[in-house]
PDB file of N, CA and C in Angstrom:
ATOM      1  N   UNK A   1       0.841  -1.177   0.000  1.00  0.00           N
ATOM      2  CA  UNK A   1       0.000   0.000   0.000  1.00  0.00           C
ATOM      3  C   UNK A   1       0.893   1.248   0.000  1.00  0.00           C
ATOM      4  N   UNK A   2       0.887   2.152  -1.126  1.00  0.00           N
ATOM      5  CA  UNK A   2       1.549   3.556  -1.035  1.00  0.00           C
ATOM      6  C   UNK A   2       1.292   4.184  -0.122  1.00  0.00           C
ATOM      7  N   UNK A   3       2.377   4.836   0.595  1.00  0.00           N
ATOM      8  CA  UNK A   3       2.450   5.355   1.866  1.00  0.00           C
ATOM      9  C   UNK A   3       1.787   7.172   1.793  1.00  0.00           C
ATOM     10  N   UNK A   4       1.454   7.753   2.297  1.00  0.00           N
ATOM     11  CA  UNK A   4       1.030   9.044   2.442  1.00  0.00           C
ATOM     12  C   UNK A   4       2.178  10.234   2.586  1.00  0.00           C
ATOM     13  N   UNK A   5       2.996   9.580   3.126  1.00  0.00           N
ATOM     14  CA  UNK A   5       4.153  10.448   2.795  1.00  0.00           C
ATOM     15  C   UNK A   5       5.452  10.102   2.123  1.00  0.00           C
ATOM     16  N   UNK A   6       5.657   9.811   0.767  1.00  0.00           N
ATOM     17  CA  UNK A   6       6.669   9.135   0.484  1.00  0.00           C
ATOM     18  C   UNK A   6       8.394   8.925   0.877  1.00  0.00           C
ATOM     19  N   UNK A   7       8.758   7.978   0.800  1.00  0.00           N
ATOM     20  CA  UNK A   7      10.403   8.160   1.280  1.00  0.00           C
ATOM     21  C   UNK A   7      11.059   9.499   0.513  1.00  0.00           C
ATOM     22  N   UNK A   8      11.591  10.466   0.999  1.00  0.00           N
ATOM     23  CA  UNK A   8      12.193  11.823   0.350  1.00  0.00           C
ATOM     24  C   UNK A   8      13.275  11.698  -0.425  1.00  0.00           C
ATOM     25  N   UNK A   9      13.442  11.839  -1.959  1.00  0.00           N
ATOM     26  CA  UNK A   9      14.750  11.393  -2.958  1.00  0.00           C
ATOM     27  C   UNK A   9      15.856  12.008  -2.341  1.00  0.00           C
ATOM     28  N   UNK A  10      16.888  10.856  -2.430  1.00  0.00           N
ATOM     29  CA  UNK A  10      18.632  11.692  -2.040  1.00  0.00           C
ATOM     30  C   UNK A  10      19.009  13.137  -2.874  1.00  0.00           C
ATOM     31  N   UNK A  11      18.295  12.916  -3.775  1.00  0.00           N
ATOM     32  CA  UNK A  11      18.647  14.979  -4.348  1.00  0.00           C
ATOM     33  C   UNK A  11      17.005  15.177  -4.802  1.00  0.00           C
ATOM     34  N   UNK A  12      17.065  16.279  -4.655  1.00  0.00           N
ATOM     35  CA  UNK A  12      16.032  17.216  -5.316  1.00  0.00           C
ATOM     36  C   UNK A  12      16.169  18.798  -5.447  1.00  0.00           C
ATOM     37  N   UNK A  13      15.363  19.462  -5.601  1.00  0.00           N
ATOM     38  CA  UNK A  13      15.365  20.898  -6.310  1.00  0.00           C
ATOM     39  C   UNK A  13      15.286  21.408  -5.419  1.00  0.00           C
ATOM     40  N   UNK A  14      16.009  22.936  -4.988  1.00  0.00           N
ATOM     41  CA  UNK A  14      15.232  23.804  -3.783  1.00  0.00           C
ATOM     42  C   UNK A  14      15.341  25.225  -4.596  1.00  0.00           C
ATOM     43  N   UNK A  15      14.332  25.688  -4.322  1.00  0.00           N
ATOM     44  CA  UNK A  15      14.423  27.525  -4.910  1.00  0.00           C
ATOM     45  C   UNK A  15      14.788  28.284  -3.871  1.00  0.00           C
ATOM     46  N   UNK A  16      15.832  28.993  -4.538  1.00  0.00           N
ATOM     47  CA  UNK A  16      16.223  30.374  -3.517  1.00  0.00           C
ATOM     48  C   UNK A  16      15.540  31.835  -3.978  1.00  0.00           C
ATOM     49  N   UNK A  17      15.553  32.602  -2.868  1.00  0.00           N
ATOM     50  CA  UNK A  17      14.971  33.829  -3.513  1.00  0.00           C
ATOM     51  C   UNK A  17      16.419  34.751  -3.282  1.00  0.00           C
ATOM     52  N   UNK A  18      16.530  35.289  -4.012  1.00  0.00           N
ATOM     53  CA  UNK A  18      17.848  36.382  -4.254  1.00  0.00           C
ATOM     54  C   UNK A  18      17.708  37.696  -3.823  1.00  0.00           C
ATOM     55  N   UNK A  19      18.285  38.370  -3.294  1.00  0.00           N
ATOM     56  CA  UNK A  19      18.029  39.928  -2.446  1.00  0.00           C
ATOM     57  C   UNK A  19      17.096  40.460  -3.551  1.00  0.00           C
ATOM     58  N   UNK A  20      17.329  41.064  -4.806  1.00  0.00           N
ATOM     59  CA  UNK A  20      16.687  41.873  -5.693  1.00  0.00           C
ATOM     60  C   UNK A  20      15.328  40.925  -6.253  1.00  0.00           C
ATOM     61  N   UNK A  21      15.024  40.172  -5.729  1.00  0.00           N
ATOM     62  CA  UNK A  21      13.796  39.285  -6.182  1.00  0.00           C
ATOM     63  C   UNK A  21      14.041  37.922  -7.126  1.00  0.00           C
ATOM     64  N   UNK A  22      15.050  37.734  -7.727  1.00  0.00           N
ATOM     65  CA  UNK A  22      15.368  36.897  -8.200  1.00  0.00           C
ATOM     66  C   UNK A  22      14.963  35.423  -7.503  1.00  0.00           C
ATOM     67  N   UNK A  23      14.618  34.264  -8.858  1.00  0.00           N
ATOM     68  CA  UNK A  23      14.627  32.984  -7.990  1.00  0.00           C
ATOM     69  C   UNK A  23      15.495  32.185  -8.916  1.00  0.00           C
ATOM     70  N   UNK A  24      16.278  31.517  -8.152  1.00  0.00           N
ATOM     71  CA  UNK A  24      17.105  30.376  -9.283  1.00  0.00           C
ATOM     72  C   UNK A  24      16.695  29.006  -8.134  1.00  0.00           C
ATOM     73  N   UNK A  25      17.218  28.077  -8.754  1.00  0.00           N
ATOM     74  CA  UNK A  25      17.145  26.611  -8.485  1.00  0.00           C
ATOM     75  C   UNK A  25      18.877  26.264  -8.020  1.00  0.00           C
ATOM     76  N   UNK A  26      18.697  25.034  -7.266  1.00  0.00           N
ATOM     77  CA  UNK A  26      19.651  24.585  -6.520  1.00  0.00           C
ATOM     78  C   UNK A  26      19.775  23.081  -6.356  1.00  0.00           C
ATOM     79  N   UNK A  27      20.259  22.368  -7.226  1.00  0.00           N
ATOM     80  CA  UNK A  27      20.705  21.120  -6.370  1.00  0.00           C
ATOM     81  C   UNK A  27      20.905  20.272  -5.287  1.00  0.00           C
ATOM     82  N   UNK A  28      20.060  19.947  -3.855  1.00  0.00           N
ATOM     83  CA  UNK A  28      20.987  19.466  -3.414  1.00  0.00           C
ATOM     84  C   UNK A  28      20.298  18.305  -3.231  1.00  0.00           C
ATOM     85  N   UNK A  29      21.336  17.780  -1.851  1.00  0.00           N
ATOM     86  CA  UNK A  29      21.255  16.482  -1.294  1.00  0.00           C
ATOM     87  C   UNK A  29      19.801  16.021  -0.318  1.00  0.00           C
ATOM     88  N   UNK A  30      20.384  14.640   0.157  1.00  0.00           N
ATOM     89  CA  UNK A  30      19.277  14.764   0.945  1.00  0.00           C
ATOM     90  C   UNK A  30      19.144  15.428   2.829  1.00  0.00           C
ATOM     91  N   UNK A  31      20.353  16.250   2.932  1.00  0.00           N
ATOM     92  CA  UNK A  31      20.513  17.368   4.025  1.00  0.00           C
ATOM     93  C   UNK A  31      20.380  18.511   3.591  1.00  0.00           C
ATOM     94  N   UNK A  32      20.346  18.722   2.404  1.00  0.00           N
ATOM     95  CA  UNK A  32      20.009  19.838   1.549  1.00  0.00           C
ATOM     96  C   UNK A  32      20.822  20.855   1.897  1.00  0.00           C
ATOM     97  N   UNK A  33      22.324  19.935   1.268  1.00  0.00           N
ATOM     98  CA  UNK A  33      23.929  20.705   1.106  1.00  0.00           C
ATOM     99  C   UNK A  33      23.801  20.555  -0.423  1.00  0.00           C
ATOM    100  N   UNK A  34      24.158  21.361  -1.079  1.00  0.00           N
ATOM    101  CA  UNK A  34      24.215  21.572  -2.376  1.00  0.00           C
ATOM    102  C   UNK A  34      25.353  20.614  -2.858  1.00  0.00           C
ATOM    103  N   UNK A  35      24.907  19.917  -4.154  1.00  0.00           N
ATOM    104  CA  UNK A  35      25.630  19.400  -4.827  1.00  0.00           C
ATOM    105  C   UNK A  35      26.609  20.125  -5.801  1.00  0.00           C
ATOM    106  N   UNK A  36      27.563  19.482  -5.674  1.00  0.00           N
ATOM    107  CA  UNK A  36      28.576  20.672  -6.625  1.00  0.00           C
ATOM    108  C   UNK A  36      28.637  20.660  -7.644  1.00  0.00           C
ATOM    109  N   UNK A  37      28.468  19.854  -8.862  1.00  0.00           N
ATOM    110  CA  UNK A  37      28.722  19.588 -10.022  1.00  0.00           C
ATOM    111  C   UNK A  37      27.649  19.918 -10.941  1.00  0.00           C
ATOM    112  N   UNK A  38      26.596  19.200 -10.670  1.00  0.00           N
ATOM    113  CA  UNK A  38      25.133  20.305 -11.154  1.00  0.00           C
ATOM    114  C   UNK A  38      25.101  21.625 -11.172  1.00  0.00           C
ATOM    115  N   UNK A  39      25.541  21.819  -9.563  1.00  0.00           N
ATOM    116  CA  UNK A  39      25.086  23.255  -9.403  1.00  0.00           C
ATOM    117  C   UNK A  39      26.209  24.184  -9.736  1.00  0.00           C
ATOM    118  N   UNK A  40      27.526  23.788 -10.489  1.00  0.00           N
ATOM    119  CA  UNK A  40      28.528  24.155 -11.195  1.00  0.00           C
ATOM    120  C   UNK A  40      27.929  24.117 -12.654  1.00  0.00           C
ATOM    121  N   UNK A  41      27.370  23.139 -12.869  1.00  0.00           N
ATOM    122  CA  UNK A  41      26.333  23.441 -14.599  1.00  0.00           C
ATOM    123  C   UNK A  41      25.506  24.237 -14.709  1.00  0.00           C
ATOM    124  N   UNK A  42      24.721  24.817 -13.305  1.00  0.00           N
ATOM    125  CA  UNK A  42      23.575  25.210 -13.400  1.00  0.00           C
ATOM    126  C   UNK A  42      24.490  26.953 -13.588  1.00  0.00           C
ATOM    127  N   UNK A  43      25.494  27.190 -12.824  1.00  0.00           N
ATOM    128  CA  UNK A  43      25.687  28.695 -12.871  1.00  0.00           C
ATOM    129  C   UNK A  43      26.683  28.507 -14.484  1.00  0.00           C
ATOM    130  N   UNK A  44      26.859  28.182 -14.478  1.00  0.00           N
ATOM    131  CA  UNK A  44      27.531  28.483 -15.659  1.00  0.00           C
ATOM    132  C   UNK A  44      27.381  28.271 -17.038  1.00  0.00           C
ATOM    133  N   UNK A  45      26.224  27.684 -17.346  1.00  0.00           N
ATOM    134  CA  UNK A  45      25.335  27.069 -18.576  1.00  0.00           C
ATOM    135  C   UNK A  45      24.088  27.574 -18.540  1.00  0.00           C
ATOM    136  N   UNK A  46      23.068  27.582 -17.422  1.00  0.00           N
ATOM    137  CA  UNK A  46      21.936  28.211 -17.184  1.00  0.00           C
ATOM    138  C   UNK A  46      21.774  29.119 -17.255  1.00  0.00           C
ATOM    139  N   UNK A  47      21.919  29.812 -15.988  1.00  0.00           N
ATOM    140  CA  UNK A  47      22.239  31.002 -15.178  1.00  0.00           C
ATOM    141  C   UNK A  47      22.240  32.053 -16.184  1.00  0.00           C
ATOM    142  N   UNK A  48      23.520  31.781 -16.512  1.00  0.00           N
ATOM    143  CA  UNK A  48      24.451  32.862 -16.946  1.00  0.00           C
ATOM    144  C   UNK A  48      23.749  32.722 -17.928  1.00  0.00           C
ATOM    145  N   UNK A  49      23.504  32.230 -18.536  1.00  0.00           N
ATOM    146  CA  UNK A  49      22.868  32.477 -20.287  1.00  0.00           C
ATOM    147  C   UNK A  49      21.111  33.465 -19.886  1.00  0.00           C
ATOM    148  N   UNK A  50      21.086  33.843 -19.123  1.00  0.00           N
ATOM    149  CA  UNK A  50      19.975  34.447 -18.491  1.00  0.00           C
ATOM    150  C   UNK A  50      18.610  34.066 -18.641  1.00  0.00           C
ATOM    151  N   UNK A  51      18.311  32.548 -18.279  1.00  0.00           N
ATOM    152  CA  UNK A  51      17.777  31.833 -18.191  1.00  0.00           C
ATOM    153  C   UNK A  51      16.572  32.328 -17.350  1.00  0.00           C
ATOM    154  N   UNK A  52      15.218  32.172 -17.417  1.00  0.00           N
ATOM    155  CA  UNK A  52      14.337  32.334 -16.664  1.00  0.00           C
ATOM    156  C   UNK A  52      13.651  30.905 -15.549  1.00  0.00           C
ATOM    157  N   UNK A  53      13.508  31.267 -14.536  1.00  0.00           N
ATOM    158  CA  UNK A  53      12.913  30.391 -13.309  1.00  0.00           C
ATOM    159  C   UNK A  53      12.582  29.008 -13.728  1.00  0.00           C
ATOM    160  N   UNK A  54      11.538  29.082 -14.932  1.00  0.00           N
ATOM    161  CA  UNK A  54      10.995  28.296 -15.451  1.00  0.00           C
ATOM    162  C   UNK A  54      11.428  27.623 -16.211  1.00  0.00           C
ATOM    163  N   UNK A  55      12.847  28.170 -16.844  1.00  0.00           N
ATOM    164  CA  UNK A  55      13.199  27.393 -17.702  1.00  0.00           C
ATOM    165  C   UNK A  55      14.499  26.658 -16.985  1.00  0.00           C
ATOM    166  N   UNK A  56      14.778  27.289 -16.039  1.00  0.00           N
ATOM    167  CA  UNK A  56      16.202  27.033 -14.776  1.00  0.00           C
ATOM    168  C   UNK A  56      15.502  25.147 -14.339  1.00  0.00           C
ATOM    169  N   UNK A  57      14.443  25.313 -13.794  1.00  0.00           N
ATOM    170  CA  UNK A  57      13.970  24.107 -13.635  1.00  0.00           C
ATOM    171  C   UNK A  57      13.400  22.954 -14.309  1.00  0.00           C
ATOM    172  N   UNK A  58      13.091  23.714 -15.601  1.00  0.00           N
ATOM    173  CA  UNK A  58      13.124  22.394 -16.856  1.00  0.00           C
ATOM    174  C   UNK A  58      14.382  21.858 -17.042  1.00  0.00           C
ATOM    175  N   UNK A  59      15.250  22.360 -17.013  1.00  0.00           N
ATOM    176  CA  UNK A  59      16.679  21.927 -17.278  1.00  0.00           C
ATOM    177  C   UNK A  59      17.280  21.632 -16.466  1.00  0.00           C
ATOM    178  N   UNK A  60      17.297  21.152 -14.849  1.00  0.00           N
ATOM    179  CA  UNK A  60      17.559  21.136 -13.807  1.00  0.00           C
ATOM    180  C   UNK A  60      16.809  19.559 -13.509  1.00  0.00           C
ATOM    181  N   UNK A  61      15.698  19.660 -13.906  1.00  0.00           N
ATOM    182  CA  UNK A  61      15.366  18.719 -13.453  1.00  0.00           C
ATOM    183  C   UNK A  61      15.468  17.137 -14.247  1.00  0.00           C
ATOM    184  N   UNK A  62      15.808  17.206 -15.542  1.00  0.00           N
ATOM    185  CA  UNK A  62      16.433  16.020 -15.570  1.00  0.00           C
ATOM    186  C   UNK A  62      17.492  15.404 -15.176  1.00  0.00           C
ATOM    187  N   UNK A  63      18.255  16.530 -14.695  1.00  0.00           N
ATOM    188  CA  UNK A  63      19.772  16.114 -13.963  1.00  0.00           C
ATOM    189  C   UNK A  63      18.963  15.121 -12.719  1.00  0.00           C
ATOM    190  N   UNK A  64      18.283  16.066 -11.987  1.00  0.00           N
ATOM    191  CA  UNK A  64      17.919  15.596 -10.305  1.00  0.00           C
ATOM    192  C   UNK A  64      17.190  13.858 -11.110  1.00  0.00           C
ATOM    193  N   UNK A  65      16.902  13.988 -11.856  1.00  0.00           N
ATOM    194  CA  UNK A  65      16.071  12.449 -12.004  1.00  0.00           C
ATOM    195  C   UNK A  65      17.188  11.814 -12.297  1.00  0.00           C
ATOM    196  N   UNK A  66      18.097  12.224 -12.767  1.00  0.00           N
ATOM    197  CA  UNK A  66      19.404  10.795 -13.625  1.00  0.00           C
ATOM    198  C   UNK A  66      20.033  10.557 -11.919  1.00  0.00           C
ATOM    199  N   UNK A  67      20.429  11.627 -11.167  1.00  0.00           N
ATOM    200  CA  UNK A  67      21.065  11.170  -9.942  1.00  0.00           C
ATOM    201  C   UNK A  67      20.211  10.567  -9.435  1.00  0.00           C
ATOM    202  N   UNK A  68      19.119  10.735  -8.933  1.00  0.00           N
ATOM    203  CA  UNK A  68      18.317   9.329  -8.428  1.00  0.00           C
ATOM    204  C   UNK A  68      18.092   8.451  -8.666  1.00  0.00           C
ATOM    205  N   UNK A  69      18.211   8.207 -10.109  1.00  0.00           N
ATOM    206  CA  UNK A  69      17.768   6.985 -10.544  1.00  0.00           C
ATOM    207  C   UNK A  69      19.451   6.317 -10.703  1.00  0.00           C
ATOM    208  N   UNK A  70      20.474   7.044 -10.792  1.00  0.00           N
ATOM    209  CA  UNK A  70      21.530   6.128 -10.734  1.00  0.00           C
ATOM    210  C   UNK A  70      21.643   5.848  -8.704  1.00  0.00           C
ATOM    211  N   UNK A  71      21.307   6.534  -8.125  1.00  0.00           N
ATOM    212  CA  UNK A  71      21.296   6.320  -6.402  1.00  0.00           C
ATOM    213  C   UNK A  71      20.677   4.900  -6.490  1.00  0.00           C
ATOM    214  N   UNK A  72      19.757   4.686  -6.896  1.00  0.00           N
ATOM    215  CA  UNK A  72      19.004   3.322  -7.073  1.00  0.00           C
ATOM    216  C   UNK A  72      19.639   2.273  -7.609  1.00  0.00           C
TER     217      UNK A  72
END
């Protein structure tokens, strides 16, 4: 029987909000310490290409699915 609260994935997404209003996405773990290597793709491929919220997390989030599913 599926549980009501599921077991929580070793990485997932967290949004930050940035002093001037900004939101980007974040990598991390499951203590929710940022992963480095993603979140080394994410500023420097994403980010920087001035990527919007929405699109920060379309592209973000197939990373977070390949690390879980290789955690498995």
């Amino acid at each position: 029987m599926p549980t009501l609260y599921p077991k929580p994935r070793p990485w997932r997404l967290k949004t930050h909000e940035m002093l001037p209003g900004e939101r980007i996405v974040t990598v991390v773990d499951r203590v929710g310490m940022p992963v480095w290597r993603p979140n080394l793709f994410h500023a420097y491929e994403v980010r920087d290409a001035d990527r919007a919220y929405g699109t920060q997390k379309r592209k973000m989030s197939p990373i977070v699915i390949a690390f879980n599913w290789a955690a498995e």
